[in-house]
Structures are given as C-alpha cells and as structure tokens.
PDB file of N, CA and C in Angstrom:
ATOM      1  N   UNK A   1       0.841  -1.188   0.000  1.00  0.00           N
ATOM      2  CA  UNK A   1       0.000   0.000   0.000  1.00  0.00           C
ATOM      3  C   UNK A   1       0.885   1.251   0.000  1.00  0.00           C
ATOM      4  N   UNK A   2       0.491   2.269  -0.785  1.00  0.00           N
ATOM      5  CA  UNK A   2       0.776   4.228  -1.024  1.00  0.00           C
ATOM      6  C   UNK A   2       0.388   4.755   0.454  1.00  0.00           C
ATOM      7  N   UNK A   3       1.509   4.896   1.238  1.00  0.00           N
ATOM      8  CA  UNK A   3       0.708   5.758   2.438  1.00  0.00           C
ATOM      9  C   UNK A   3      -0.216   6.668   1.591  1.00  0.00           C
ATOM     10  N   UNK A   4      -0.908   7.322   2.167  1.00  0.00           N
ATOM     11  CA  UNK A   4      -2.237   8.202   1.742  1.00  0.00           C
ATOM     12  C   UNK A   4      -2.766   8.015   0.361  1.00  0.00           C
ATOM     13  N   UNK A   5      -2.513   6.899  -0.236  1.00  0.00           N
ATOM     14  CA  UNK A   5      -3.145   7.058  -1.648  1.00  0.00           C
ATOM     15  C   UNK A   5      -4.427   6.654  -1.509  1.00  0.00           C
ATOM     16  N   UNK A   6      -4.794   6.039  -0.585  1.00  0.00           N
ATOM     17  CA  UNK A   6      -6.330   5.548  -0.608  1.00  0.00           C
ATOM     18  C   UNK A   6      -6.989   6.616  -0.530  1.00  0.00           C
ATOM     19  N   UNK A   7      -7.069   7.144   0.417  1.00  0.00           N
ATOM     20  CA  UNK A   7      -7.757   8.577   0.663  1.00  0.00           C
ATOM     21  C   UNK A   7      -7.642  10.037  -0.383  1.00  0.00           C
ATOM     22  N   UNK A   8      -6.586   9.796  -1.167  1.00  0.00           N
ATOM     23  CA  UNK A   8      -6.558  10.921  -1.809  1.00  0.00           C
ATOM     24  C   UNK A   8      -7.230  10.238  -3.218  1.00  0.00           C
ATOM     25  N   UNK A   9      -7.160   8.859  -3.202  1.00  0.00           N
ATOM     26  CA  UNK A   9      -8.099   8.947  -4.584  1.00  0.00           C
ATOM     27  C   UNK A   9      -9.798   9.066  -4.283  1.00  0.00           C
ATOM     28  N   UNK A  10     -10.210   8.299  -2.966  1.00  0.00           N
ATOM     29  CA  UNK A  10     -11.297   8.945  -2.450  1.00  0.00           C
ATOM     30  C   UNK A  10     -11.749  10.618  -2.971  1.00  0.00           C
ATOM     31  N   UNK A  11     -10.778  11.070  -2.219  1.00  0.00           N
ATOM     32  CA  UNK A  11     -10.978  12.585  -2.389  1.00  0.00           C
ATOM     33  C   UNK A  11     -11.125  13.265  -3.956  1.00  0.00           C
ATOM     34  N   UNK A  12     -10.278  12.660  -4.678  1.00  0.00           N
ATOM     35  CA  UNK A  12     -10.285  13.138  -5.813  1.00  0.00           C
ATOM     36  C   UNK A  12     -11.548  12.430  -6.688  1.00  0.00           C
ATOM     37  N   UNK A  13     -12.048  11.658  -6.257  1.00  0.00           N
ATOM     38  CA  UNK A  13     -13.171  10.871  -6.895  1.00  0.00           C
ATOM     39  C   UNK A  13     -13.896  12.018  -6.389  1.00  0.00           C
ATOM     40  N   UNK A  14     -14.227  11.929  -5.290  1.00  0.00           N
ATOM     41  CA  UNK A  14     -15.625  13.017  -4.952  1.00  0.00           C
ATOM     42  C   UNK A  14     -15.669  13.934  -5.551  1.00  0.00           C
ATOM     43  N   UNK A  15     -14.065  14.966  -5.807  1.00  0.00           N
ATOM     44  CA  UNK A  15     -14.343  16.102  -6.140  1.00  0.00           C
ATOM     45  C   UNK A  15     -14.731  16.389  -7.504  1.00  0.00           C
ATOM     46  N   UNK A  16     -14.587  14.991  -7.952  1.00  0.00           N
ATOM     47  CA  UNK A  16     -14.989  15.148  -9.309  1.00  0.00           C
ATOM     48  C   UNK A  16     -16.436  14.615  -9.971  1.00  0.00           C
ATOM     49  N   UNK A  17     -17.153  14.234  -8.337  1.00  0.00           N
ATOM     50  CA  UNK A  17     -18.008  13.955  -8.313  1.00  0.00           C
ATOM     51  C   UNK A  17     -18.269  12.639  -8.877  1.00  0.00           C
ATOM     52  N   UNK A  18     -17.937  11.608  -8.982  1.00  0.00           N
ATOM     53  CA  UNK A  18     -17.943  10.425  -9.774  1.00  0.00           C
ATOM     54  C   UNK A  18     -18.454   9.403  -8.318  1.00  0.00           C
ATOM     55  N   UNK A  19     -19.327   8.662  -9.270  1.00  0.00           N
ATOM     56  CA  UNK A  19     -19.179   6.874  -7.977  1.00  0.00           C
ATOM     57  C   UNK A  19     -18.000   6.495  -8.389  1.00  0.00           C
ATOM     58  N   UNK A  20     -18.108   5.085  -7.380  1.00  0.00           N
ATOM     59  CA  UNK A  20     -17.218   4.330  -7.706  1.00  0.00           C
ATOM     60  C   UNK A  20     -17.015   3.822  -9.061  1.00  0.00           C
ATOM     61  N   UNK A  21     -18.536   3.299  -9.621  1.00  0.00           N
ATOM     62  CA  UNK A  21     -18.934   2.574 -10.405  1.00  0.00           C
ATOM     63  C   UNK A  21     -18.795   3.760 -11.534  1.00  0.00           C
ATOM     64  N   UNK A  22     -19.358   5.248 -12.088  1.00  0.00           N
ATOM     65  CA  UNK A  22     -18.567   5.672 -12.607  1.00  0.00           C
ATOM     66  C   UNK A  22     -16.801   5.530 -13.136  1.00  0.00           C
ATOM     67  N   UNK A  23     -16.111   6.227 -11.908  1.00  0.00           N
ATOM     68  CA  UNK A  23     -14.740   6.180 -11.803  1.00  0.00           C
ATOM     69  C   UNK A  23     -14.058   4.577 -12.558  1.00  0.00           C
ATOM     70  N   UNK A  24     -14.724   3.635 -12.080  1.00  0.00           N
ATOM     71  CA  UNK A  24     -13.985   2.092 -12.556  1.00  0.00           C
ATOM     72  C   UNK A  24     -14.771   2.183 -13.850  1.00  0.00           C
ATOM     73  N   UNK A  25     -15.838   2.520 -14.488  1.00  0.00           N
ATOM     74  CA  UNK A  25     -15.953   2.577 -15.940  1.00  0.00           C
ATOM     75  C   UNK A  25     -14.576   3.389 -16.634  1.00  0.00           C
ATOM     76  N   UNK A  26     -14.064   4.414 -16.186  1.00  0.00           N
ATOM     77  CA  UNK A  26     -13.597   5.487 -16.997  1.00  0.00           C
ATOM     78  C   UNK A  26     -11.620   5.025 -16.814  1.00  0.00           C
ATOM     79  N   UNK A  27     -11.763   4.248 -15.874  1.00  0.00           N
ATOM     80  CA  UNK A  27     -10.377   3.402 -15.551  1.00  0.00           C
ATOM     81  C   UNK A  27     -10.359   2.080 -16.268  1.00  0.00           C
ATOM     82  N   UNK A  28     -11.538   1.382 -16.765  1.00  0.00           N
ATOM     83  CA  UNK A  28     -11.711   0.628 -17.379  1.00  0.00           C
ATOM     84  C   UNK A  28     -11.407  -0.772 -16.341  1.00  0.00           C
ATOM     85  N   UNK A  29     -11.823  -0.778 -14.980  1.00  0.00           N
ATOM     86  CA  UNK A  29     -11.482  -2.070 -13.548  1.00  0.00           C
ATOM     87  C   UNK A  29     -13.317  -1.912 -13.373  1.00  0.00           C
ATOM     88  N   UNK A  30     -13.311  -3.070 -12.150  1.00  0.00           N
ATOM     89  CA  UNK A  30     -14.571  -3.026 -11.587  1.00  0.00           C
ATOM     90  C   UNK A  30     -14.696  -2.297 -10.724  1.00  0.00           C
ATOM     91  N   UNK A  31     -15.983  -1.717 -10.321  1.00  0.00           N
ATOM     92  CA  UNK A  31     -15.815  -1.116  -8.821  1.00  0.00           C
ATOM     93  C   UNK A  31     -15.561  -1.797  -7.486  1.00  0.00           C
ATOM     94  N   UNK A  32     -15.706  -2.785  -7.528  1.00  0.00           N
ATOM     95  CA  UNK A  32     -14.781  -3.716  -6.311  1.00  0.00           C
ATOM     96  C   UNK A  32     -13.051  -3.308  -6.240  1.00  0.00           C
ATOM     97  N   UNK A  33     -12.502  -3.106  -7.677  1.00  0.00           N
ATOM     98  CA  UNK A  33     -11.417  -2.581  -7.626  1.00  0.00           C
ATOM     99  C   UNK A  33     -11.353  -1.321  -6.920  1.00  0.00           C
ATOM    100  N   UNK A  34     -11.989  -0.180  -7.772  1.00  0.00           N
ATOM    101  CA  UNK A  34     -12.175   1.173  -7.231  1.00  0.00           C
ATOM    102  C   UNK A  34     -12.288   0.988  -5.544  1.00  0.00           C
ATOM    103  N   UNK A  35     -12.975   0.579  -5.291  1.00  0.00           N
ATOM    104  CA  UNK A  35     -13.305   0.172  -3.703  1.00  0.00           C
ATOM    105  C   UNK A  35     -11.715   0.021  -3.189  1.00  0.00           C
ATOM    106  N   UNK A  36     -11.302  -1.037  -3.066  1.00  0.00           N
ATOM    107  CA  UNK A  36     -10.062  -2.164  -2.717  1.00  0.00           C
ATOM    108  C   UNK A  36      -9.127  -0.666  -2.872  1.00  0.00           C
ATOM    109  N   UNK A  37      -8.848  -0.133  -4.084  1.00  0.00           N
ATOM    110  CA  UNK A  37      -7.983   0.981  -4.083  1.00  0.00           C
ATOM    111  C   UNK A  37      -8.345   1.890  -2.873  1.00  0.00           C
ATOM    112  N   UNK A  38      -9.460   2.274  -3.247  1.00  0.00           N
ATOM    113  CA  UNK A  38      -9.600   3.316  -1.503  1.00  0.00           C
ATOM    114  C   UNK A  38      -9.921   3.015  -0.627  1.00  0.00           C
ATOM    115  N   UNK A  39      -9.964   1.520   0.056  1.00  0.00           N
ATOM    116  CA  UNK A  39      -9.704   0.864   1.342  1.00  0.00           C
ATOM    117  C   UNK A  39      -8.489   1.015   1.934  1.00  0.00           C
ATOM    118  N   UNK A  40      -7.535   0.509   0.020  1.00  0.00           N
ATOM    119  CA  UNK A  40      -5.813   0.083   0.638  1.00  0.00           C
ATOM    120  C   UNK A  40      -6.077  -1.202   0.650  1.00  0.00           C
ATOM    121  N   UNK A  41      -6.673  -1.770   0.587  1.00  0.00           N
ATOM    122  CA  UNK A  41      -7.005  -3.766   0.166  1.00  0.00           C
ATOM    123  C   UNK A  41      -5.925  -3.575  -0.548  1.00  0.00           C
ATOM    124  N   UNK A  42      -6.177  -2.993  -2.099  1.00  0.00           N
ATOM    125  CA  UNK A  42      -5.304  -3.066  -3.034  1.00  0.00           C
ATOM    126  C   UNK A  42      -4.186  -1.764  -3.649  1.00  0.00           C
ATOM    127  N   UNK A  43      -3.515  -2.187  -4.275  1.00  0.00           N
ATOM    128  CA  UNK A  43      -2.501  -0.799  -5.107  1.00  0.00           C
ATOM    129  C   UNK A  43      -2.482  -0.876  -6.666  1.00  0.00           C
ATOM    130  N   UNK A  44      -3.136   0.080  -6.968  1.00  0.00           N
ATOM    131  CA  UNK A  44      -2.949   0.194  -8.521  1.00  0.00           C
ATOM    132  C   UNK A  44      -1.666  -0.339  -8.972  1.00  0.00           C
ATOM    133  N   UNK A  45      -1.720  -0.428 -10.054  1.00  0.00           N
ATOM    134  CA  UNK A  45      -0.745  -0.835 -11.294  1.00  0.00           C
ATOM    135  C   UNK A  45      -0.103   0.256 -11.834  1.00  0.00           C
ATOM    136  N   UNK A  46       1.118   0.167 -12.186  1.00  0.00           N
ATOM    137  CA  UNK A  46       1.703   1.280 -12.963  1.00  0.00           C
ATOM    138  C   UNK A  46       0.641   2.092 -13.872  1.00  0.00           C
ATOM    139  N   UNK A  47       0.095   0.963 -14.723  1.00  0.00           N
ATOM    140  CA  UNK A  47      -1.093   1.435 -15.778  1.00  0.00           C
ATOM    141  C   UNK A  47      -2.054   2.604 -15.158  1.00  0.00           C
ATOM    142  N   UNK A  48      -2.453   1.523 -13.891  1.00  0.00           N
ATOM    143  CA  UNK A  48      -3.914   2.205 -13.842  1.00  0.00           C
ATOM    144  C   UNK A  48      -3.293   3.533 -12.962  1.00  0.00           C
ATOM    145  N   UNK A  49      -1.939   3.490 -12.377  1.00  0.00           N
ATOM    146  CA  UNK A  49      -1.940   4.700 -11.486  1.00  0.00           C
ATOM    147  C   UNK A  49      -2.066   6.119 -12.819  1.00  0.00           C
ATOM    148  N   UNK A  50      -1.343   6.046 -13.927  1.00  0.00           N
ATOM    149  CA  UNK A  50      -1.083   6.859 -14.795  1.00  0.00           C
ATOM    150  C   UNK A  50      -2.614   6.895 -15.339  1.00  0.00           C
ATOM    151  N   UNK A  51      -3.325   6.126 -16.041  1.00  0.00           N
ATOM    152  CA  UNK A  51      -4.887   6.536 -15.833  1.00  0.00           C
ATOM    153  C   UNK A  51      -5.654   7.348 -14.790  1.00  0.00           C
ATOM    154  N   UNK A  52      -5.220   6.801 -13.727  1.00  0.00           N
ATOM    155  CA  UNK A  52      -5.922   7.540 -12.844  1.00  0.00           C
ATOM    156  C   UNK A  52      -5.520   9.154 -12.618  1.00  0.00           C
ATOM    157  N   UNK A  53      -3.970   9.523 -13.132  1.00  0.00           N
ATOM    158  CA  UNK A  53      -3.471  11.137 -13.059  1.00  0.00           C
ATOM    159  C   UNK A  53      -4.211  11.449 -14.160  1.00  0.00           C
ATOM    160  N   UNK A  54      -4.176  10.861 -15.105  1.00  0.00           N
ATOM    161  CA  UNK A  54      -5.200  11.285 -16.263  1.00  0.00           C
ATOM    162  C   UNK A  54      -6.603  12.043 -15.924  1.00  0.00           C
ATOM    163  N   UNK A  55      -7.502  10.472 -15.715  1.00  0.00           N
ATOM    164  CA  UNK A  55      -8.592  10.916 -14.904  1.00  0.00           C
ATOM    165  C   UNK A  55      -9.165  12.166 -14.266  1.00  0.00           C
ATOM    166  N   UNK A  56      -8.047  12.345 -13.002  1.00  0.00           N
ATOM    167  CA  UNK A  56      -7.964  13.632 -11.800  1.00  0.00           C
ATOM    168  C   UNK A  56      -7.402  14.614 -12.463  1.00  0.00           C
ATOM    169  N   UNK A  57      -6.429  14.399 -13.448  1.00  0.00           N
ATOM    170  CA  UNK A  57      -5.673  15.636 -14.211  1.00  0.00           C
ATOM    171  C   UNK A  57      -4.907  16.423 -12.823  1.00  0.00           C
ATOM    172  N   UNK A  58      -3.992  15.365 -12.523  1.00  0.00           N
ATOM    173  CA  UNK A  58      -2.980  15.580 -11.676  1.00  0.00           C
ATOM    174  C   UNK A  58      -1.720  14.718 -12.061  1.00  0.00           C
ATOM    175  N   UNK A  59      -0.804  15.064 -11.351  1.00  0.00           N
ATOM    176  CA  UNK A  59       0.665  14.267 -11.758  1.00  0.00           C
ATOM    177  C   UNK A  59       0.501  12.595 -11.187  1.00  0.00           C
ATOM    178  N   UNK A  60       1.242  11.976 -11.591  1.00  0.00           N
ATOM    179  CA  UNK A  60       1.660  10.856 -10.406  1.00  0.00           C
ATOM    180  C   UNK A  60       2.741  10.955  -9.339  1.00  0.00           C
ATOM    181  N   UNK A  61       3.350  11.807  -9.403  1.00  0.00           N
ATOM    182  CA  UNK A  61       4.169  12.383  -8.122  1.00  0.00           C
ATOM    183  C   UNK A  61       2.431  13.008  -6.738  1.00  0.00           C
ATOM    184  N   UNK A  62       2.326  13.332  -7.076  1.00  0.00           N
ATOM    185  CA  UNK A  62       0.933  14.387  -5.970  1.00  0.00           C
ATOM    186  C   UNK A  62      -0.188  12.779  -5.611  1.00  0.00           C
ATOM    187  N   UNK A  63      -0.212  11.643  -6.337  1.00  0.00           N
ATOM    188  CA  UNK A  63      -0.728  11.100  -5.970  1.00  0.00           C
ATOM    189  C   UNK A  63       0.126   9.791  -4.986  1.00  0.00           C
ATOM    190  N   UNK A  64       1.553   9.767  -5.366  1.00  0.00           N
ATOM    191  CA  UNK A  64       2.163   9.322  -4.741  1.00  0.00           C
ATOM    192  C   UNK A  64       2.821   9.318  -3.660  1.00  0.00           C
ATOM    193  N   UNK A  65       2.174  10.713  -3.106  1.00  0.00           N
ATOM    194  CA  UNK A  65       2.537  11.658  -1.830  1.00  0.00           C
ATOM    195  C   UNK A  65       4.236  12.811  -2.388  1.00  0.00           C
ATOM    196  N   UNK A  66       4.298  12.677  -3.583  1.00  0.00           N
ATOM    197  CA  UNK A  66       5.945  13.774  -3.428  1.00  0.00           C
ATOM    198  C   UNK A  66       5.768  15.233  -4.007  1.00  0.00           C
ATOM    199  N   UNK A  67       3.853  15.395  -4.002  1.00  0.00           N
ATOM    200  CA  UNK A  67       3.611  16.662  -4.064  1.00  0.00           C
ATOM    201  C   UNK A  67       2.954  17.061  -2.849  1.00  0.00           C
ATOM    202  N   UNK A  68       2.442  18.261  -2.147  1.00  0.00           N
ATOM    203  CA  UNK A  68       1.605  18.532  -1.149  1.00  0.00           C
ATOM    204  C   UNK A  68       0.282  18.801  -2.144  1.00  0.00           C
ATOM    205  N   UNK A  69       0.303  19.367  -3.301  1.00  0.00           N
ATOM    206  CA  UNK A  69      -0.770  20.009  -4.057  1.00  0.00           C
ATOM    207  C   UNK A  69      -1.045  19.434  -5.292  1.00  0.00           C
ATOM    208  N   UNK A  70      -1.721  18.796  -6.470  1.00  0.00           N
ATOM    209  CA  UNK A  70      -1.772  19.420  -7.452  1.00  0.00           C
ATOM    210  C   UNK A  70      -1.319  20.242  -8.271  1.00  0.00           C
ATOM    211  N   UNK A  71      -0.769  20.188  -8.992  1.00  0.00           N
ATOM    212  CA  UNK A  71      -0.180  21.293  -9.955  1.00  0.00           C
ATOM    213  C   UNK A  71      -1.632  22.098 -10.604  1.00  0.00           C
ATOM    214  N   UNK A  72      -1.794  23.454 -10.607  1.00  0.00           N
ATOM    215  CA  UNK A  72      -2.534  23.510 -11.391  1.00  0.00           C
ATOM    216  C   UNK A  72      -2.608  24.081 -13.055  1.00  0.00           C
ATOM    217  N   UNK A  73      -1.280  23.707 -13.479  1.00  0.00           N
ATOM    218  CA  UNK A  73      -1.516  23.462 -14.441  1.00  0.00           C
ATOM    219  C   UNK A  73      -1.079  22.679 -16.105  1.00  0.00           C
ATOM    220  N   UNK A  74      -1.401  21.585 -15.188  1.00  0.00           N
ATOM    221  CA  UNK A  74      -1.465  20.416 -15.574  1.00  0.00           C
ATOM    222  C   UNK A  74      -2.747  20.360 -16.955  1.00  0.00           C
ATOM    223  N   UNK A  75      -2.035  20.486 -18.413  1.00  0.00           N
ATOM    224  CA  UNK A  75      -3.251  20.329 -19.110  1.00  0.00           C
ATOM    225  C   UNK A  75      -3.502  18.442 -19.694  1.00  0.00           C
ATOM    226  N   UNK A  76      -4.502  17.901 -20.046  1.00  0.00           N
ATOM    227  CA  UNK A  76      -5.281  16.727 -19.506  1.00  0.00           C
ATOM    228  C   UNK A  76      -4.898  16.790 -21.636  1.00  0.00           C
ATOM    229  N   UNK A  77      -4.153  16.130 -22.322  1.00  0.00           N
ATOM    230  CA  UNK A  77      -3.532  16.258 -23.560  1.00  0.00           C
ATOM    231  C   UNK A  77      -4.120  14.690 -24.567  1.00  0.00           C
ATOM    232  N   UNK A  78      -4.766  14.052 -23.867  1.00  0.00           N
ATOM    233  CA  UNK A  78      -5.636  12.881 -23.941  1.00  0.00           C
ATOM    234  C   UNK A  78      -6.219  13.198 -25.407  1.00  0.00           C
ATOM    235  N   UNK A  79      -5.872  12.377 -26.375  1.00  0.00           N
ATOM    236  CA  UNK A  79      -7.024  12.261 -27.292  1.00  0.00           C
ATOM    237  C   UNK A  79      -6.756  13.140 -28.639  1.00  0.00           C
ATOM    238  N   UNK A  80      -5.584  13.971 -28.120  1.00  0.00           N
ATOM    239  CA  UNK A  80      -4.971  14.999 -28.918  1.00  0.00           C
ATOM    240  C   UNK A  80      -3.591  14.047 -30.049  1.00  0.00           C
ATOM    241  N   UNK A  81      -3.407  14.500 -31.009  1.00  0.00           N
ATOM    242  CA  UNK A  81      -2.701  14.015 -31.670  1.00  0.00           C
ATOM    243  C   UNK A  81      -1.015  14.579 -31.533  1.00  0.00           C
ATOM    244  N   UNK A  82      -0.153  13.926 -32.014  1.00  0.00           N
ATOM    245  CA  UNK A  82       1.083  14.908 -31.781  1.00  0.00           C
ATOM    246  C   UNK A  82       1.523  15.539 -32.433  1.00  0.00           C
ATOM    247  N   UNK A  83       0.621  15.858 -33.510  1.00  0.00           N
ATOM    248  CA  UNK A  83       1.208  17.326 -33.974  1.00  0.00           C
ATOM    249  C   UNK A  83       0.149  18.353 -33.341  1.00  0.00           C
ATOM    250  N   UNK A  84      -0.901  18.078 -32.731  1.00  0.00           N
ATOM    251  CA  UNK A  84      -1.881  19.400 -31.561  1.00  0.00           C
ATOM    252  C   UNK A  84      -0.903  19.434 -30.427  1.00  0.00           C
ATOM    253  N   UNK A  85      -0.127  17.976 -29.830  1.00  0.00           N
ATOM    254  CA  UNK A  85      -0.042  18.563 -28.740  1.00  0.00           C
ATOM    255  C   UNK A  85       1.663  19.202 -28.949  1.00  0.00           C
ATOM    256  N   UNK A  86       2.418  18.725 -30.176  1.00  0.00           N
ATOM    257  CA  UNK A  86       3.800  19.978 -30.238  1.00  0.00           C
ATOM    258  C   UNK A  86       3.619  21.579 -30.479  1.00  0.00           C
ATOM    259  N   UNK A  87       2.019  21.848 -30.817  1.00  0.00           N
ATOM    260  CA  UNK A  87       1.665  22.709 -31.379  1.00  0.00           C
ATOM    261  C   UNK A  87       1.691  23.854 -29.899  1.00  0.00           C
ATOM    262  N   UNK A  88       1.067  22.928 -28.859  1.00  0.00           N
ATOM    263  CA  UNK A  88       0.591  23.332 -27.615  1.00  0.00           C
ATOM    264  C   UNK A  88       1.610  23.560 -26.617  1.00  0.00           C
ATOM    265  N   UNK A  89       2.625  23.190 -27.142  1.00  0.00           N
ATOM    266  CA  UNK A  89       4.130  23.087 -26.619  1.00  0.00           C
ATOM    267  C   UNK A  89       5.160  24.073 -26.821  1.00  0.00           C
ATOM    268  N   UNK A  90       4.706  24.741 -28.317  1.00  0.00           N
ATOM    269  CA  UNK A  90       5.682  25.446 -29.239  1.00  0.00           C
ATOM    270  C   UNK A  90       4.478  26.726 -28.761  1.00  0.00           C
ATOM    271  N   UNK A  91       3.499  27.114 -28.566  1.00  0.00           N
ATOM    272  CA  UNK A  91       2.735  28.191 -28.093  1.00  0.00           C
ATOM    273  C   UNK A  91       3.179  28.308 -26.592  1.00  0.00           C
ATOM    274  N   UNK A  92       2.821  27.244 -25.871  1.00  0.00           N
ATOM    275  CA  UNK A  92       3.249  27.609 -24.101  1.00  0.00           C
ATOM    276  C   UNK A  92       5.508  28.213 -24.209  1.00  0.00           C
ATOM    277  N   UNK A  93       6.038  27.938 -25.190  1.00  0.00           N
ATOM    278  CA  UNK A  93       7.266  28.403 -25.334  1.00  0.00           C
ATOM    279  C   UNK A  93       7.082  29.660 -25.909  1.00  0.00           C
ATOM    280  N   UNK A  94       6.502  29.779 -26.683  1.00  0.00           N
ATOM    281  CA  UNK A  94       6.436  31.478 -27.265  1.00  0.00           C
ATOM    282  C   UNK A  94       5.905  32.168 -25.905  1.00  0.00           C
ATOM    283  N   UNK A  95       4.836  31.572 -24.973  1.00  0.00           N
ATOM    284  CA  UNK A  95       4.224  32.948 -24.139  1.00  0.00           C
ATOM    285  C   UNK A  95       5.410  32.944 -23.207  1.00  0.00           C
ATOM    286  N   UNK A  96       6.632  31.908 -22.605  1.00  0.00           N
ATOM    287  CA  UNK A  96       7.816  31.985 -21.790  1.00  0.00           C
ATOM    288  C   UNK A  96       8.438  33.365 -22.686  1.00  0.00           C
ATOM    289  N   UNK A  97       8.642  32.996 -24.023  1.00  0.00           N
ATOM    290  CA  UNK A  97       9.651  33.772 -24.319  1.00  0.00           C
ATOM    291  C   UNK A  97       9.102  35.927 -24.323  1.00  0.00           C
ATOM    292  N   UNK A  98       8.084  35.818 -24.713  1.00  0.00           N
ATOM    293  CA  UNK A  98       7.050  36.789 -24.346  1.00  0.00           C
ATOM    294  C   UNK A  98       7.176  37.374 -23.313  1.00  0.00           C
ATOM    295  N   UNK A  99       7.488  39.123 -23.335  1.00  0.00           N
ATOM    296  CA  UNK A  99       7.761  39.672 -22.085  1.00  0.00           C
ATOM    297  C   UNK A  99       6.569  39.656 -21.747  1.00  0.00           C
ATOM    298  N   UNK A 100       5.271  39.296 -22.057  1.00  0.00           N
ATOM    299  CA  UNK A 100       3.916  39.887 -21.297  1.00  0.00           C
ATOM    300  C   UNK A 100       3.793  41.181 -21.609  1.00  0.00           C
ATOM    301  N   UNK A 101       4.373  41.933 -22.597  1.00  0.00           N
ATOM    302  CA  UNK A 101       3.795  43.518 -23.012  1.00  0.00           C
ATOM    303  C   UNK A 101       4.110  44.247 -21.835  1.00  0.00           C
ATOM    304  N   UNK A 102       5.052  43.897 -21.099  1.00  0.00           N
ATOM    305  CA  UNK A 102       6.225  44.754 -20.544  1.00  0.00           C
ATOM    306  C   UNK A 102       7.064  45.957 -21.000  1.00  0.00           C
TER     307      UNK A 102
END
C-alpha cells in the first residue's frame, strides 16, 4: 500500500463527483477494484496509477505523496494528436519567451 493514496483517490473521486462505479468505468477495472484501491485492500498498477493522473488531471508524483498540491496546471492532452499537442508546446514556449507587453 501508497501511504495516503487511498484517501486521496477517495478525495479526488468526490471532487470530481464520480461513484465508484462511474470512476472504474472510466479506468476501465470493476468497482470492487475502485473500492479495494480506496480501502488500501489493493494498489494500482503502474497502468492504472497513470490513468488515474489522467482521470484527476494531476501528476503521479501528488498522488504518490511527493507533491503537497496538485499542480494547477497540468493540461489533460488525452485524445490529442502529436502534432496538436507539439503545437501546444511550441505556443506555451512562445508565451515563456514573451515579455507579457512589458
């Protein structure tokens, strides 16, 4: 067992308002799993932990306890192809290089 991972996927389920039975559709497990995960019965899988940052649209460091917070901004890049998401990459570098109209 993740010290605190049970509880923080709890938490992050709620806040996203999902059941269990939701949440294990969208992870693609049963909700007996979902359950077992936020008992601490069980510990995700490499797989499903990285699904699940997906999911919450958080890191796997913050769920693994080596963040205190969430990043917030963490964009959720799912579904996007890789030339949208170099596109999204090569824009977030132009606004770095960008004094902000300074």
């Amino acid at each position: 067992m993740i010290k605190g991972l049970p509880e923080k996927l709890r938490e992050l389920r709620e806040k996203y308002g999902y059941s269990q039975k939701q949440a294990a559709e969208r992870l693609n497990v049963s909700p007996s799993v979902v359950s077992g995960y936020e008992t601490g019965e069980r510990t995700p899988s490499t797989e499903v932990l990285l699904a699940i940052s997906y999911l919450y649209q958080c890191s796997t460091d913050h769920l693994l306890g080596k963040q205190t917070a969430p990043p917030e901004n963490v964009i959720d890049a799912s579904g996007l192809t890789d030339r949208q998401i170099q596109a999204i990459r090569e824009l977030v570098e132009a606004f770095r290089k960008d004094d902000g109209g300074k």
